[in-house]
Protein backbone atom coordinates (compact mmCIF):
# COMPACT_ATOMS: atom_id res chain seq x y z
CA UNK A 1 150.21 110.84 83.89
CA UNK A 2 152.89 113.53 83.15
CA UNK A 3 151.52 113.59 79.54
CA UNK A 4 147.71 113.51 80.28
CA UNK A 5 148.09 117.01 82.43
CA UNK A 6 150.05 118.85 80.17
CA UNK A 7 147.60 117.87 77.92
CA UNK A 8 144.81 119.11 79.72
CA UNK A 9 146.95 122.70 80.85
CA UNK A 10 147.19 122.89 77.30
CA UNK A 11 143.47 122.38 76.59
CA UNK A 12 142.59 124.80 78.99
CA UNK A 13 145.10 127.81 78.04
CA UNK A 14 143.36 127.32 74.46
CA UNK A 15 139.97 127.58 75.97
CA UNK A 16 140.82 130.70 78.02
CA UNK A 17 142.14 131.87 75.32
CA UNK A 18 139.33 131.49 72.88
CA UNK A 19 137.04 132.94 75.68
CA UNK A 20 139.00 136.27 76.32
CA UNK A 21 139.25 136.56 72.67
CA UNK A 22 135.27 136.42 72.49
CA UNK A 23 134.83 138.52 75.13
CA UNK A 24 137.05 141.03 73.36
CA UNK A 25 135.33 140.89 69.85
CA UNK A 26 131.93 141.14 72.12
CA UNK A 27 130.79 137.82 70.97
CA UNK A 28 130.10 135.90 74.22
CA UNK A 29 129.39 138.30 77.55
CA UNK A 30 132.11 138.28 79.98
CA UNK A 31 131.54 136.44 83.50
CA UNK A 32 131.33 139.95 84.89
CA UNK A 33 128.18 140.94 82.82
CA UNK A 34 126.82 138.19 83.70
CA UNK A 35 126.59 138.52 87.14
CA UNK A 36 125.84 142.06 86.99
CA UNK A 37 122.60 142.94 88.05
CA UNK A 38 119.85 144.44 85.29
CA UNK A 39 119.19 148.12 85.65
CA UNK A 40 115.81 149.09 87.25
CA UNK A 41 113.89 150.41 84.50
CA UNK A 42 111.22 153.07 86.01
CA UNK A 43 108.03 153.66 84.06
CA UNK A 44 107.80 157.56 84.05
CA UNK A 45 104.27 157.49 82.86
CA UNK A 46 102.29 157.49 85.96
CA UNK A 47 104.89 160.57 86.89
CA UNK A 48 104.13 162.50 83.51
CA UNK A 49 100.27 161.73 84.54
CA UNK A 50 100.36 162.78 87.79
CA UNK A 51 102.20 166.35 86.89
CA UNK A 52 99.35 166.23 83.83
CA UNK A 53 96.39 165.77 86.27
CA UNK A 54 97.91 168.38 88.89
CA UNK A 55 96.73 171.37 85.84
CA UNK A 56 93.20 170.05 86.25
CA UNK A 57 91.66 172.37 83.57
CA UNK A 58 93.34 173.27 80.34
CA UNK A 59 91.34 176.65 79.77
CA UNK A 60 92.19 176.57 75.99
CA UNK A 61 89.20 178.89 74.41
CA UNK A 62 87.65 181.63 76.48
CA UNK A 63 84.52 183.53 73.96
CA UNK A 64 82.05 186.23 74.99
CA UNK A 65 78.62 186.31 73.30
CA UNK A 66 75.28 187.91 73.55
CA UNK A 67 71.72 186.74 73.38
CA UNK A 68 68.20 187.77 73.43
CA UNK A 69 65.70 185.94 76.08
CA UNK A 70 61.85 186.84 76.37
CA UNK A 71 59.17 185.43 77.84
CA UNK A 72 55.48 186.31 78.07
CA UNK A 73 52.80 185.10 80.73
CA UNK A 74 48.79 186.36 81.57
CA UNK A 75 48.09 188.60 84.08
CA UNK A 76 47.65 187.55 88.14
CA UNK A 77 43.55 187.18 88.26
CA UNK A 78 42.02 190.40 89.17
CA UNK A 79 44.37 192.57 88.10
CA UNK A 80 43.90 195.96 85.74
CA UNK A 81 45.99 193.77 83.26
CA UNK A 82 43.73 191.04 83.42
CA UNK A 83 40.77 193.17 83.27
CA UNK A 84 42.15 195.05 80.16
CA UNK A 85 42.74 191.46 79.02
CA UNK A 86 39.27 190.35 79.70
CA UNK A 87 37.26 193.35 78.48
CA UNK A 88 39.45 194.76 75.55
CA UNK A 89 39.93 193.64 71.70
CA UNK A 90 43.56 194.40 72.95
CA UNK A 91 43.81 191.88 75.20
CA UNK A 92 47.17 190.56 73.75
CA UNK A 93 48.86 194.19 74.97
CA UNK A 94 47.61 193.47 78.66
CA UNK A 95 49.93 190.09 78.90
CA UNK A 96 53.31 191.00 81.20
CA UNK A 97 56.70 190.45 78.96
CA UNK A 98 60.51 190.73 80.18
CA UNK A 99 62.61 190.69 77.46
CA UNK A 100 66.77 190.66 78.83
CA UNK A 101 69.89 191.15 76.54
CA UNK A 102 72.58 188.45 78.59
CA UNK A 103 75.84 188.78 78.01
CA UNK A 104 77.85 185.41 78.38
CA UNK A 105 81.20 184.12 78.88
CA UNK A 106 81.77 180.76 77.20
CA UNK A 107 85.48 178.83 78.90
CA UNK A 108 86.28 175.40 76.65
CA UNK A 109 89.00 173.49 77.07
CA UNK A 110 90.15 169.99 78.47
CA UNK A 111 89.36 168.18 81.84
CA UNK A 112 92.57 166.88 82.67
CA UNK A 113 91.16 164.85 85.85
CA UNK A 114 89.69 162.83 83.44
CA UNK A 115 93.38 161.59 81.65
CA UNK A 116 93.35 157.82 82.40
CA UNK A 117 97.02 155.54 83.45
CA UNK A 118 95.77 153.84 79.54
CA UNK A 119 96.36 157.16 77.30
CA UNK A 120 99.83 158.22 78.52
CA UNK A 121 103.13 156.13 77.37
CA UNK A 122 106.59 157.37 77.54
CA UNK A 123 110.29 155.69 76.13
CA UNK A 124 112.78 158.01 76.65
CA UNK A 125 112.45 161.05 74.95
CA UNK A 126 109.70 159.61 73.21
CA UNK A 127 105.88 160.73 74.82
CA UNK A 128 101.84 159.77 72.96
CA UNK A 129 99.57 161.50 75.27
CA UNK A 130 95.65 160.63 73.64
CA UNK A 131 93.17 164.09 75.61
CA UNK A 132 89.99 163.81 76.57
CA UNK A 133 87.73 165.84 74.02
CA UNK A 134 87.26 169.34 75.34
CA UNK A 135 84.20 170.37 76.91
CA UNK A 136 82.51 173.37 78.10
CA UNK A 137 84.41 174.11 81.89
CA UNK A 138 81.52 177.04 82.41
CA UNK A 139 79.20 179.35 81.11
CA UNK A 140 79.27 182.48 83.24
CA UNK A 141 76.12 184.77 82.99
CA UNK A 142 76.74 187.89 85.52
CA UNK A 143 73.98 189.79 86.80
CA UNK A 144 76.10 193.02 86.02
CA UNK A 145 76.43 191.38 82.24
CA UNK A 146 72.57 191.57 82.11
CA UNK A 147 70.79 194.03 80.73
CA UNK A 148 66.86 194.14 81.10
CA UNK A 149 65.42 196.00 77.70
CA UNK A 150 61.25 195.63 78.07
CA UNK A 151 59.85 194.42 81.76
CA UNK A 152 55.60 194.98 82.00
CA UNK A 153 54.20 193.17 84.87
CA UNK A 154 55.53 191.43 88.17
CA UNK A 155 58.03 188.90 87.32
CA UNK A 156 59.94 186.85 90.56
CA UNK A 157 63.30 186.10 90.72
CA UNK A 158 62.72 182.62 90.39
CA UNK A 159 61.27 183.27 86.87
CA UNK A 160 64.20 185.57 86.13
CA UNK A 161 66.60 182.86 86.98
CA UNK A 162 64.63 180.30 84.61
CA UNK A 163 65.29 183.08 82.09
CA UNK A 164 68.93 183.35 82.66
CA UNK A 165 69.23 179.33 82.56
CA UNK A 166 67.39 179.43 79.06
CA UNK A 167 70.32 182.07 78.45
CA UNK A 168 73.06 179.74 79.46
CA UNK A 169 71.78 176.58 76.88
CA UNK A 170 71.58 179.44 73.83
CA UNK A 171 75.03 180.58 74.49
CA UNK A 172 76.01 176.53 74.34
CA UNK A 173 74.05 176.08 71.25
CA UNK A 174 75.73 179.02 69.65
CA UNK A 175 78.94 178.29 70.17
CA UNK A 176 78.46 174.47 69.12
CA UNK A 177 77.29 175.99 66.09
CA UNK A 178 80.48 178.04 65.83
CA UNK A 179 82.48 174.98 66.66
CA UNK A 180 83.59 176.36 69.29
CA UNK A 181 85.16 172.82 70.72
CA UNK A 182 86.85 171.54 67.81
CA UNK A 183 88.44 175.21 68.21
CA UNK A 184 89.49 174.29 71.96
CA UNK A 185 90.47 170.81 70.60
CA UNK A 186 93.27 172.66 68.46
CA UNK A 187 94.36 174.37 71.03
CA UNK A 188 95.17 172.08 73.65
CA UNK A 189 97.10 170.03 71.42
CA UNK A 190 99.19 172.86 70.63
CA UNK A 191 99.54 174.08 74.19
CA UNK A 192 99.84 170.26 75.55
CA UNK A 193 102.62 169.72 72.98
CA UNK A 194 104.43 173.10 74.39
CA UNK A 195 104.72 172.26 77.72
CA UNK A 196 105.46 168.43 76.96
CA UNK A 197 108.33 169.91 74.88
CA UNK A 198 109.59 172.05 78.01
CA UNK A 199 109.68 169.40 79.89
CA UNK A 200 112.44 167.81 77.64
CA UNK A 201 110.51 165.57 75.44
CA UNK A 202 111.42 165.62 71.68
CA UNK A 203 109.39 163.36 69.87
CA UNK A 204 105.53 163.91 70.61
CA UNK A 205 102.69 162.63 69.65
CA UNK A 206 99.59 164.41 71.70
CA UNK A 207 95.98 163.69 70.16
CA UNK A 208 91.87 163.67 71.52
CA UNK A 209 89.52 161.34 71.63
């Protein structure tokens, strides 16, 4: 009996001693790891988001332009234009014409409301942010911007507002010609990457849609 527990004491001062030489060389975790509870690992991404989303609008391009609207319409019925109209070979010279000289301002850049939980992921130091495309935020068209060069006639403000609307969609189609989103595109990834850099990320990968 005397034999059979030395035996085992002897057993079981190898076996601790195999173990705290594992635990030493890091080849088995100690008892103490494994009872230790896991780290909470907190997803930052929604936080990045919400501090994203908070900017709203990334103004990124801001262009002025100028444009030429006209438009021509007959006389009122019983008029002296529509007389003239009527009873001359001149008749085109008796129609009533505006003619305005709008001066625009074109703001493109990113709706940030629109960034989605899907396009944001963050490890560490590590951020990929995918943008919505820019888009036009406004096209501002000031009645102290316009300038009206020919008016013959009686022409309502409701017809003068159509005017200035027709204004508006040739400032959008001129600066689509000039590209002017891909321009705004550029931009916000450079200014995105700036302030994702400030706040302490290093490796950044920001593109659009």
């Amino acid at each position: 009996m005397n034999r059979l527990l030395f035996k085992i004491i002897i057993y079981a001062a190898i076996l601790t001693g195999v173990y705290f030489i594992a635990v030493r060389a890091q080849w088995i975790p100690s008892i103490k790891e494994l009872f230790r509870p896991s780290p909470i690992v907190i997803d930052e991404s929604p936080l990045l988001l919400k501090e994203i989303k908070q900017i709203n609008e990334l103004v990124s391009i801001t262009a002025f332009d100028e444009v030429v609207i006209s438009s021509v319409k007959p006389a009122p019925l019983g008029s002296l234009r529509q007389l003239i109209r009527i009873s001359s070979p001149l008749g085109a010279l008796s129609m009533q014409r505006i003619v305005l000289i709008v001066k625009g301002k074109i703001i493109a850049g990113t709706d940030l409301s629109k960034l989605t939980d899907g396009k944001v992921f963050i490890q560490e130091d590590s951020v990929s942010i995918t943008l919505p495309g820019s888009v036009y935020l406004d096209i501002i068209v000031n009645p102290s911007t316009t300038e009206t060069f020919l008016e013959e006639g009686v022409w309502t403000q409701a017809e003068v507002n159509a005017l200035k609307q027709k204004a508006i969609d040739k400032l959008r189609d001129r600066a689509d010609q000039q590209e002017l989103l891909k321009k705004a595109d550029a931009q916000s990834l450079r200014v995105m990457h700036d302030f994702l850099w400030a706040l302490g990320y290093r490796r950044i990968r920001v593109v659009t849609e």
